[in-house]
N, C-alpha and C. Protein backbone atom coordinates (compact mmCIF):
# COMPACT_ATOMS: atom_id res chain seq x y z
N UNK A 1 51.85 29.87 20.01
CA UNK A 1 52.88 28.84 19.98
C UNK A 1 52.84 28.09 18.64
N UNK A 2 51.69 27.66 18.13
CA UNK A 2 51.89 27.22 16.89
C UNK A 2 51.82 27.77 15.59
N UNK A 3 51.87 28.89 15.68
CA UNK A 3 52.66 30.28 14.89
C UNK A 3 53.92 30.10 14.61
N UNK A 4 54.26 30.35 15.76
CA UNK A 4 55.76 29.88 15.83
C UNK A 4 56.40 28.70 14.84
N UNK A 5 55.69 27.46 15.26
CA UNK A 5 56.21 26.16 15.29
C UNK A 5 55.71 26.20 13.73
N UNK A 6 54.57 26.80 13.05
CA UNK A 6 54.77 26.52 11.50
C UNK A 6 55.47 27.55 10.86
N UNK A 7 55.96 28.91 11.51
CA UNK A 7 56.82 29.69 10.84
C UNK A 7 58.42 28.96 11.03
N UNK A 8 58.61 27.95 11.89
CA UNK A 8 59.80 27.77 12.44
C UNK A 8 60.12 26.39 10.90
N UNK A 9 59.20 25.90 10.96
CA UNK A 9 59.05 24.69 9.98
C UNK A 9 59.13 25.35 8.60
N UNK A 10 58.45 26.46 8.32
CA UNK A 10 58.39 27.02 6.89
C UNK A 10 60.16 27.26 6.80
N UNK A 11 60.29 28.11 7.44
CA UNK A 11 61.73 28.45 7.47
C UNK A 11 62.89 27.40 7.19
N UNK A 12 63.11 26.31 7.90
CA UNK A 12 63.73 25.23 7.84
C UNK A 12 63.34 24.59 6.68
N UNK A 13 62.10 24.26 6.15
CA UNK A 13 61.88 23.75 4.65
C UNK A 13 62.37 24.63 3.42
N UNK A 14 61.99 26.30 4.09
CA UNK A 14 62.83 26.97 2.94
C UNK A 14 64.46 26.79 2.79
N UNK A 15 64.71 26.44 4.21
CA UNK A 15 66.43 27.02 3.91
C UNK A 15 67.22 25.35 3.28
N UNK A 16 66.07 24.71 3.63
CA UNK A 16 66.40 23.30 2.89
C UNK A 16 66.55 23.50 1.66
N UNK A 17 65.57 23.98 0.97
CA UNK A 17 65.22 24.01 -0.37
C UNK A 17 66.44 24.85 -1.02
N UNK A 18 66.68 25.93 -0.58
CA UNK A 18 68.22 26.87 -1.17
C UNK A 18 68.99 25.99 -0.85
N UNK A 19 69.41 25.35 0.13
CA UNK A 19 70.71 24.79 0.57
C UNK A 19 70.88 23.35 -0.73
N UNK A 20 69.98 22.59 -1.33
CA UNK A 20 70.08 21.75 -1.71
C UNK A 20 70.33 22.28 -3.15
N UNK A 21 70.02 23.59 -3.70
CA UNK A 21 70.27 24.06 -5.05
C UNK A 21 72.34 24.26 -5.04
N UNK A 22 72.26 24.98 -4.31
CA UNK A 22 73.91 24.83 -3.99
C UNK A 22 74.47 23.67 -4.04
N UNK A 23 74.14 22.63 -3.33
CA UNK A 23 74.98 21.48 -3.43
C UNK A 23 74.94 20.54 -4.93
N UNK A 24 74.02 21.06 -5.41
CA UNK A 24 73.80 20.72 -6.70
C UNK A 24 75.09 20.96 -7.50
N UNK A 25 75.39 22.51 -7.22
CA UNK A 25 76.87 22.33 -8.34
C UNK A 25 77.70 21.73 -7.90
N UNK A 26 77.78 21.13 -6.38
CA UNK A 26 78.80 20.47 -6.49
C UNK A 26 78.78 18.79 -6.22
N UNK A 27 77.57 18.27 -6.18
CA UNK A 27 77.10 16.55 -6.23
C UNK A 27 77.29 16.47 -7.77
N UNK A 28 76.90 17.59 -8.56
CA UNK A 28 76.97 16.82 -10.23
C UNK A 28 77.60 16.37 -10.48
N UNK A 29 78.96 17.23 -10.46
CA UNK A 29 80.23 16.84 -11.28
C UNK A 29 80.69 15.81 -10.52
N UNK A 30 80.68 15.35 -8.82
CA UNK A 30 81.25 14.37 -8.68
C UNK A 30 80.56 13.40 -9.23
N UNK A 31 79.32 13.11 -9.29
CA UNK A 31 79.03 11.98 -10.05
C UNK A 31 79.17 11.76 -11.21
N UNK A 32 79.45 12.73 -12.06
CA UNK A 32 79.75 12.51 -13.45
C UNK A 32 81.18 11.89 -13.22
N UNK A 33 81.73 12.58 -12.54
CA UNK A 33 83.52 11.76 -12.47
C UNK A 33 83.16 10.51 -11.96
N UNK A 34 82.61 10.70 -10.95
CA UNK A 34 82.10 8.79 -10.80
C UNK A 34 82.18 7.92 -11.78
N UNK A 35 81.14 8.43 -12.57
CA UNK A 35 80.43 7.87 -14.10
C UNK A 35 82.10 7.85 -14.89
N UNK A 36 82.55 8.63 -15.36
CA UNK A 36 83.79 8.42 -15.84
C UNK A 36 84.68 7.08 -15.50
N UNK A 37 85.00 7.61 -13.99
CA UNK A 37 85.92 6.57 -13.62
C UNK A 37 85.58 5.39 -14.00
N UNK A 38 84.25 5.12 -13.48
CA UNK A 38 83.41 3.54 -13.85
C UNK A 38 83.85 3.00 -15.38
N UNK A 39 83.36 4.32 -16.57
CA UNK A 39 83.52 3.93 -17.84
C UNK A 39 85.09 3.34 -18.29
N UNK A 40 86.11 4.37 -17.08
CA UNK A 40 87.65 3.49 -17.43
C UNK A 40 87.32 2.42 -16.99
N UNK A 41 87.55 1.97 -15.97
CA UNK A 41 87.75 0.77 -15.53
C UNK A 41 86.96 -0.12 -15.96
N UNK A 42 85.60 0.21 -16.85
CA UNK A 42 85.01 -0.67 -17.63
C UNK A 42 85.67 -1.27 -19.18
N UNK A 43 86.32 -0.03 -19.73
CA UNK A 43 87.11 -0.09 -21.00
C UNK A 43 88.52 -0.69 -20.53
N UNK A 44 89.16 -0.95 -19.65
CA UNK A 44 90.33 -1.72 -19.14
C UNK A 44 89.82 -3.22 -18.78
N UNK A 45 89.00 -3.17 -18.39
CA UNK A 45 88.71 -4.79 -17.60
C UNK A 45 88.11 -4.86 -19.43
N UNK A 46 86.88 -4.35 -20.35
CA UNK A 46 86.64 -5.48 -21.58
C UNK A 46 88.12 -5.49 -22.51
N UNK A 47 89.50 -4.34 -22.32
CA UNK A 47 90.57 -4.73 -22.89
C UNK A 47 91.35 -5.67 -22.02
N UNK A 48 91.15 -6.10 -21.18
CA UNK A 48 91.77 -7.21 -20.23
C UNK A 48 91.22 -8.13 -20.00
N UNK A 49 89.56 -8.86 -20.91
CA UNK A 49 89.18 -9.40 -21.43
C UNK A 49 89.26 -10.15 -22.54
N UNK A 50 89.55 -9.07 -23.37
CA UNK A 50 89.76 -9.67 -24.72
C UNK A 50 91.24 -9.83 -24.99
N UNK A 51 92.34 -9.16 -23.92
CA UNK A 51 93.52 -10.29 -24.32
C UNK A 51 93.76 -11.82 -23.33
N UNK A 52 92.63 -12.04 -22.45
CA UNK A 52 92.41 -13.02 -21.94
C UNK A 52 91.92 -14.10 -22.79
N UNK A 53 90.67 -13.54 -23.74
CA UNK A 53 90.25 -14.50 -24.73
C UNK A 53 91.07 -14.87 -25.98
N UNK A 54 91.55 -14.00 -26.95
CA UNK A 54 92.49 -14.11 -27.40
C UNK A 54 93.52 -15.38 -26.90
N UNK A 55 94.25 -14.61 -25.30
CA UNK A 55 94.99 -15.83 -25.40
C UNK A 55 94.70 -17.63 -24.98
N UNK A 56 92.81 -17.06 -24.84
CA UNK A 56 92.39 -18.46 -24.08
C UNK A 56 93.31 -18.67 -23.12
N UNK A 57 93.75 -17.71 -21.99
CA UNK A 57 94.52 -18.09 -21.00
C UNK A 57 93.03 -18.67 -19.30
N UNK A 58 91.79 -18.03 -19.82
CA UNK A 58 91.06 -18.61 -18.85
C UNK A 58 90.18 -19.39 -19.86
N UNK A 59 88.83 -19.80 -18.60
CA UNK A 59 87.39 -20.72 -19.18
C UNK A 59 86.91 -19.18 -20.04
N UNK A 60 86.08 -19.65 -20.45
CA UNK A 60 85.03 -18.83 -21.03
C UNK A 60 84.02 -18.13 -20.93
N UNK A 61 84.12 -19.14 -19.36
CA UNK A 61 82.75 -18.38 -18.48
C UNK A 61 83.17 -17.33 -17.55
N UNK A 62 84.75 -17.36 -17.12
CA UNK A 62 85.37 -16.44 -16.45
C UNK A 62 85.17 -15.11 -17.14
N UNK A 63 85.68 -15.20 -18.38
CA UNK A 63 85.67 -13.46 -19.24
C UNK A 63 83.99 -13.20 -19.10
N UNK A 64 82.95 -13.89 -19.70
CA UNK A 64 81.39 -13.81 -19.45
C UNK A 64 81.00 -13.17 -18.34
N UNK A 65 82.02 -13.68 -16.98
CA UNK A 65 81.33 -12.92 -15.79
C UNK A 65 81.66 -11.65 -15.70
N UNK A 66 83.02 -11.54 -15.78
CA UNK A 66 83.43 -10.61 -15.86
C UNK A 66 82.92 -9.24 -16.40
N UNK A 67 82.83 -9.42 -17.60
CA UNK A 67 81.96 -8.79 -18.60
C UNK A 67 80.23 -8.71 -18.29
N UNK A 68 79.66 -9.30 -17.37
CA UNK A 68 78.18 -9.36 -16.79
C UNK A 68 78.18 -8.66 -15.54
N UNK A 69 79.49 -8.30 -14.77
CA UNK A 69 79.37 -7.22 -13.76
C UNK A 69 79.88 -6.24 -14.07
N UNK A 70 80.81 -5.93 -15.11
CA UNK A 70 81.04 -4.20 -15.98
C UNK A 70 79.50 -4.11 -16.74
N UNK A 71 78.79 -4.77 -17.16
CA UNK A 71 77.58 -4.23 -17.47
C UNK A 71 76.37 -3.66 -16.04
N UNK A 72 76.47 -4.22 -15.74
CA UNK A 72 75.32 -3.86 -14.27
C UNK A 72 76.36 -3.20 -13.84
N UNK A 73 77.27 -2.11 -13.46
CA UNK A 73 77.64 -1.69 -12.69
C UNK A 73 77.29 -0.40 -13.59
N UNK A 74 77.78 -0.07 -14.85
CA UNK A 74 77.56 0.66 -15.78
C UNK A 74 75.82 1.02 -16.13
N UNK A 75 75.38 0.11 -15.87
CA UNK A 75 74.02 -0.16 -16.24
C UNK A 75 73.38 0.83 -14.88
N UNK A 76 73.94 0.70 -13.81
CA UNK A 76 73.44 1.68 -12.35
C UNK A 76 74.29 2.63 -12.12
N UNK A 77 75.38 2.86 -13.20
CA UNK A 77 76.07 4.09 -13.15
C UNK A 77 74.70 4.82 -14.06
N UNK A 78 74.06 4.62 -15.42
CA UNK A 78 73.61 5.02 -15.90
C UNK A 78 71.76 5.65 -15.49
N UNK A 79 71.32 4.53 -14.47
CA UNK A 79 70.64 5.62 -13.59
C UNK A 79 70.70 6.49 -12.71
N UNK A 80 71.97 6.23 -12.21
CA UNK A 80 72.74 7.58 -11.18
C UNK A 80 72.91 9.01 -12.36
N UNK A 81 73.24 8.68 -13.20
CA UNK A 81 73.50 9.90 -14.16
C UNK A 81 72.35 10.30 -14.59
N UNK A 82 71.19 9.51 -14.84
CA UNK A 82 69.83 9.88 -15.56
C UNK A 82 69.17 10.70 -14.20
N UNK A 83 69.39 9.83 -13.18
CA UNK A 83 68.34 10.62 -11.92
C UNK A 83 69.03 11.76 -11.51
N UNK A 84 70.15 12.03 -11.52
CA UNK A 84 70.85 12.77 -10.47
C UNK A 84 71.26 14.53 -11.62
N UNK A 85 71.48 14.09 -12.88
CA UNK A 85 71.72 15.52 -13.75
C UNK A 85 70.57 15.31 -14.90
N UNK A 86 69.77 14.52 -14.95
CA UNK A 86 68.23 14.26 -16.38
C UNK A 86 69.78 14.05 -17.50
N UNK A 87 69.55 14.69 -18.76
CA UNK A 87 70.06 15.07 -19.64
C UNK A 87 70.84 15.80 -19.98
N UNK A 88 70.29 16.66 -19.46
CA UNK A 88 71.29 18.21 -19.68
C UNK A 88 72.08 18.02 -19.66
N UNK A 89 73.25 18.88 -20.74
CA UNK A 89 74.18 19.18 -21.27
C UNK A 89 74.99 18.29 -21.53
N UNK A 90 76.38 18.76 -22.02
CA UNK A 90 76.75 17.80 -23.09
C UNK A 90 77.41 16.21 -22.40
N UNK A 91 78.12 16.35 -21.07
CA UNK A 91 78.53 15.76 -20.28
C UNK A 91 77.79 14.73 -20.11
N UNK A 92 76.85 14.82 -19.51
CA UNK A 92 75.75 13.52 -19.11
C UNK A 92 74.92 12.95 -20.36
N UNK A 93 74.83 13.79 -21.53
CA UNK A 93 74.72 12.74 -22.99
C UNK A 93 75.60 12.15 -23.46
N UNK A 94 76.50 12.46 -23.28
CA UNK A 94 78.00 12.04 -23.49
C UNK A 94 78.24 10.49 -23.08
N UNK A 95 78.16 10.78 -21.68
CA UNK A 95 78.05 9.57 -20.81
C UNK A 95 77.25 8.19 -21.00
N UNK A 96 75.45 8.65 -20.89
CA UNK A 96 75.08 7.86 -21.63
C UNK A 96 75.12 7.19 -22.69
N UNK A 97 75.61 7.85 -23.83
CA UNK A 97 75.76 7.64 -25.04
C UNK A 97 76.91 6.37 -25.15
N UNK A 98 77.99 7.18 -24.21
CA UNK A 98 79.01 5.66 -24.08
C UNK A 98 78.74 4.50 -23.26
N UNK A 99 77.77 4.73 -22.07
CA UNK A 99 77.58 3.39 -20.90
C UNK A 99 76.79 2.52 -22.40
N UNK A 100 75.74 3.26 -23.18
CA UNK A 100 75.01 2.43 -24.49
C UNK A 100 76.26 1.45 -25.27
N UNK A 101 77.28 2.18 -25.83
CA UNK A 101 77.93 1.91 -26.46
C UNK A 101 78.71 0.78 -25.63
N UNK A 102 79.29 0.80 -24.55
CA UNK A 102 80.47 0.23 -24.04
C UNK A 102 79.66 -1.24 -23.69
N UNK A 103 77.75 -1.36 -23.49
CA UNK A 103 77.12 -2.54 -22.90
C UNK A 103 76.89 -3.24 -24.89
N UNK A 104 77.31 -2.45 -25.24
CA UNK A 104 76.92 -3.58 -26.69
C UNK A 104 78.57 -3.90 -27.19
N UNK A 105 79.62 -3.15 -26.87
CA UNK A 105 80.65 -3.29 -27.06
C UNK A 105 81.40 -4.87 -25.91
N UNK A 106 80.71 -4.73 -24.72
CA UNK A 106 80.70 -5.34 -23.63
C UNK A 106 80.15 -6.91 -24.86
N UNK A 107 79.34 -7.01 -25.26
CA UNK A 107 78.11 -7.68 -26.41
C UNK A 107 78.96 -8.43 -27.16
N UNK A 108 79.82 -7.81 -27.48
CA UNK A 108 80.66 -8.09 -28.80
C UNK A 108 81.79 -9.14 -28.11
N UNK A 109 82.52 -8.46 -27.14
CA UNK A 109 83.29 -9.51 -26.62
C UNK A 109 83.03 -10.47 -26.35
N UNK A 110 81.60 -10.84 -25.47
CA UNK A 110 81.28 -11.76 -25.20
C UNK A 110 80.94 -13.00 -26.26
N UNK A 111 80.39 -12.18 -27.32
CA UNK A 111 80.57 -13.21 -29.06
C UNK A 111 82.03 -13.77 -29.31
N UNK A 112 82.61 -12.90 -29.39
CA UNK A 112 84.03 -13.38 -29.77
C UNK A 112 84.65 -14.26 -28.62
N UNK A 113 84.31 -14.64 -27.58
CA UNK A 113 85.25 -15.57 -26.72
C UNK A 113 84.33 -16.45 -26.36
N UNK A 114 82.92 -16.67 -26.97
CA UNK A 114 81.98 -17.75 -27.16
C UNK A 114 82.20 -18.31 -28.62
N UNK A 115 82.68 -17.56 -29.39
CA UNK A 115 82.85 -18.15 -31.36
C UNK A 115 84.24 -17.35 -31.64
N UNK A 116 85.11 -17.99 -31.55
CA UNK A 116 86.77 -17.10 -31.99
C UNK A 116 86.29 -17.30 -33.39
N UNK A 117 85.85 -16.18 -33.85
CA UNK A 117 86.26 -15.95 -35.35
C UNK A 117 86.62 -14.59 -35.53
N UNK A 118 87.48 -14.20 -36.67
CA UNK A 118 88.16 -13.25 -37.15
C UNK A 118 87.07 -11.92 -37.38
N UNK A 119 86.03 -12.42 -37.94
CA UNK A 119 84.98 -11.44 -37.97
C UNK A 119 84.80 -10.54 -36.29
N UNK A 120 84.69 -11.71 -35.63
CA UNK A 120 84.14 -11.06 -34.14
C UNK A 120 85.25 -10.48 -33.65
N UNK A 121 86.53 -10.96 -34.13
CA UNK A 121 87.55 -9.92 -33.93
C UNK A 121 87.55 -9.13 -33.66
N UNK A 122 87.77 -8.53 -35.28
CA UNK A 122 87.26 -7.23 -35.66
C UNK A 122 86.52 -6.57 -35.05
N UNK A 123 85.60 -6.44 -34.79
CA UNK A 123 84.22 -5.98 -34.68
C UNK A 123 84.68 -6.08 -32.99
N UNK A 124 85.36 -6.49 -32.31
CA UNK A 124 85.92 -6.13 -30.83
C UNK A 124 86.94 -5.20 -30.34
N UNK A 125 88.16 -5.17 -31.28
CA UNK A 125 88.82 -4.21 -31.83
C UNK A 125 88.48 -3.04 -32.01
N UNK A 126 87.58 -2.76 -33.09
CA UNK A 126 86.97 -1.61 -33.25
C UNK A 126 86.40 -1.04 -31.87
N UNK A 127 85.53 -1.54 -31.13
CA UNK A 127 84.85 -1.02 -30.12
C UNK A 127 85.85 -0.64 -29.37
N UNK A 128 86.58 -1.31 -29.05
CA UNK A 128 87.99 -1.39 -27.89
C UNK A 128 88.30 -0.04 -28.16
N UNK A 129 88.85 0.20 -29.52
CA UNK A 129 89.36 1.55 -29.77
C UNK A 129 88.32 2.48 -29.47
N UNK A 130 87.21 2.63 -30.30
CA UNK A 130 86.38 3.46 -29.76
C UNK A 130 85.78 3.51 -28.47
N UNK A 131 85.53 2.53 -27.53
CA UNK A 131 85.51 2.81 -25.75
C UNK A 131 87.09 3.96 -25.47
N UNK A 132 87.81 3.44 -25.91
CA UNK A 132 89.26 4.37 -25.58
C UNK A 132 88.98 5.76 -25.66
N UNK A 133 88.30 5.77 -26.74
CA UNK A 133 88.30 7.37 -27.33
C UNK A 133 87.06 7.65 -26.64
N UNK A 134 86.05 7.41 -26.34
CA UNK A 134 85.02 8.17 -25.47
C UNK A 134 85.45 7.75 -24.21
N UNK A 135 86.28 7.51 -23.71
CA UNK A 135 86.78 7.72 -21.99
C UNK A 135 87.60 8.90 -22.13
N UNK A 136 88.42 9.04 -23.23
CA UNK A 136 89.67 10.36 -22.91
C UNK A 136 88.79 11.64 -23.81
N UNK A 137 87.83 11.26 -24.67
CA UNK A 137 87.42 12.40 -24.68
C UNK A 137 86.08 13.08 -23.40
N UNK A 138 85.50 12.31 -22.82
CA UNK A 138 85.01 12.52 -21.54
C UNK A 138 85.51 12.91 -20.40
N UNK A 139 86.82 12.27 -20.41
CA UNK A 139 88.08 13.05 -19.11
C UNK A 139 88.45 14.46 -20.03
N UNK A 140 88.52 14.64 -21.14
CA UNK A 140 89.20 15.80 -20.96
C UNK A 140 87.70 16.72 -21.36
N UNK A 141 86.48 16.76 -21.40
CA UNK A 141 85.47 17.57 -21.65
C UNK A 141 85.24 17.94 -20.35
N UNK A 142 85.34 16.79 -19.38
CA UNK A 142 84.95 16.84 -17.75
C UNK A 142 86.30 17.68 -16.77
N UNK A 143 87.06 17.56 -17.05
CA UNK A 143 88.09 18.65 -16.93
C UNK A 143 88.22 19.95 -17.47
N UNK A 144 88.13 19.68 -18.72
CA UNK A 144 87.48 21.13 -19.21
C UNK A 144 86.67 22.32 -18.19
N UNK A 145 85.63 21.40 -18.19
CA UNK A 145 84.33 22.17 -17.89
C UNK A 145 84.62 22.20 -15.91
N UNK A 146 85.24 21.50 -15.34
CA UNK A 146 85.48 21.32 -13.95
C UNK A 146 86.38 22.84 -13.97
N UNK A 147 87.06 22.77 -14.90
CA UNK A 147 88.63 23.82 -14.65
C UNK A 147 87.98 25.31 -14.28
N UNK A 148 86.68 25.10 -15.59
CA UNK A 148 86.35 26.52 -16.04
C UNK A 148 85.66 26.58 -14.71
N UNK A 149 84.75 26.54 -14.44
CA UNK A 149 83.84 26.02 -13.00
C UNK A 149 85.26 26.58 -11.41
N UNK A 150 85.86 26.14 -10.82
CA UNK A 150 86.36 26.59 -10.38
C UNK A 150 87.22 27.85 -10.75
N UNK A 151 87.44 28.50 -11.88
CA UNK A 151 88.31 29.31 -12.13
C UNK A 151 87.21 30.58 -11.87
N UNK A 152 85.87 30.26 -12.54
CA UNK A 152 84.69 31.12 -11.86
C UNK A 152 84.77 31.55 -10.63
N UNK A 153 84.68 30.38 -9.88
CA UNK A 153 84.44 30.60 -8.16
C UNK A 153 85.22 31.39 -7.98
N UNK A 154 86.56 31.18 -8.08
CA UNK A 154 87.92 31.92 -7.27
C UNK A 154 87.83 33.61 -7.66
N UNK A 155 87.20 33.57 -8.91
CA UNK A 155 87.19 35.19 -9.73
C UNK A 155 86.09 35.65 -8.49
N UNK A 156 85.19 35.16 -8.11
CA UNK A 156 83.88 35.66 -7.40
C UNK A 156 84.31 35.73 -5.97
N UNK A 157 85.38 35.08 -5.25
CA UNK A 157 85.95 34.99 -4.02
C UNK A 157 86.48 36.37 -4.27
């Protein structure tokens, strides 16, 4: 009987172990789109920030908060991406590389609607544009690579 009961257990730990490699290709990519989505709606709320500050239409501490929960949300998007794919490939460096960029860009705004000067402007602007450009070049690398990925499967069906 307890033959059984540790061949019955080996078995079930093995078929765990295959079953969880499979779901792997398909938990990644949703979390990377996760991670994406997060990074838009992070690059919309610090551009819906900074024409808030600009127009001083709120306090100061309103845009601050604002800007202090797109960082921690980004900030635990960025261990979801570290734990869940490490590094590998270009997608999830990608990612990181911008949650880095978008929490010092996040940095910048928060200077400029604590000190309106023209300098900090600038220097908010710039990021603004560049958050833009690593969200649409991340949607379309992550589409890319999603397209090719299913176009596989269906050839193998």
């Amino acid at each position: 009987m307890k033959n059984y009961l540790v061949f019955l257990f080996v078995f079930f730990f093995m078929f765990n172990i295959f079953s969880q490699d499979k779901n792997d290709d398909f938990v990644v990519p949703k979390y990377q789109s996760i991670a994406i989505g997060q990074l838009s709606l992070a690059y919309r709320l610090m551009t819906l920030s900074t024409s808030l500050s600009i127009a001083k239409a709120v306090d100061d501490d309103y845009i601050v908060s604002i800007l202090n929960n797109v960082d921690s949300t980004i900030k635990n998007c960025s261990n979801i991406v570290s734990q869940t794919d490490g590094k590998n490939g270009d997608i999830p460096k990608m990612i990181l590389e911008a949650i880095d960029y978008f929490i010092s860009c996040s940095k910048s705004v928060k200077n400029y609607t604590t000190l309106h000067s023209y300098e900090n402007l600038q220097k908010v602007r710039a990021c603004i544009d560049r958050s833009g450009k690593y969200v649409d070049d991340l949607t379309e690398l992550h589409n890319g690579k999603t397209k090719k990925k299913n176009t596989k499967n269906k050839l193998k069906k």
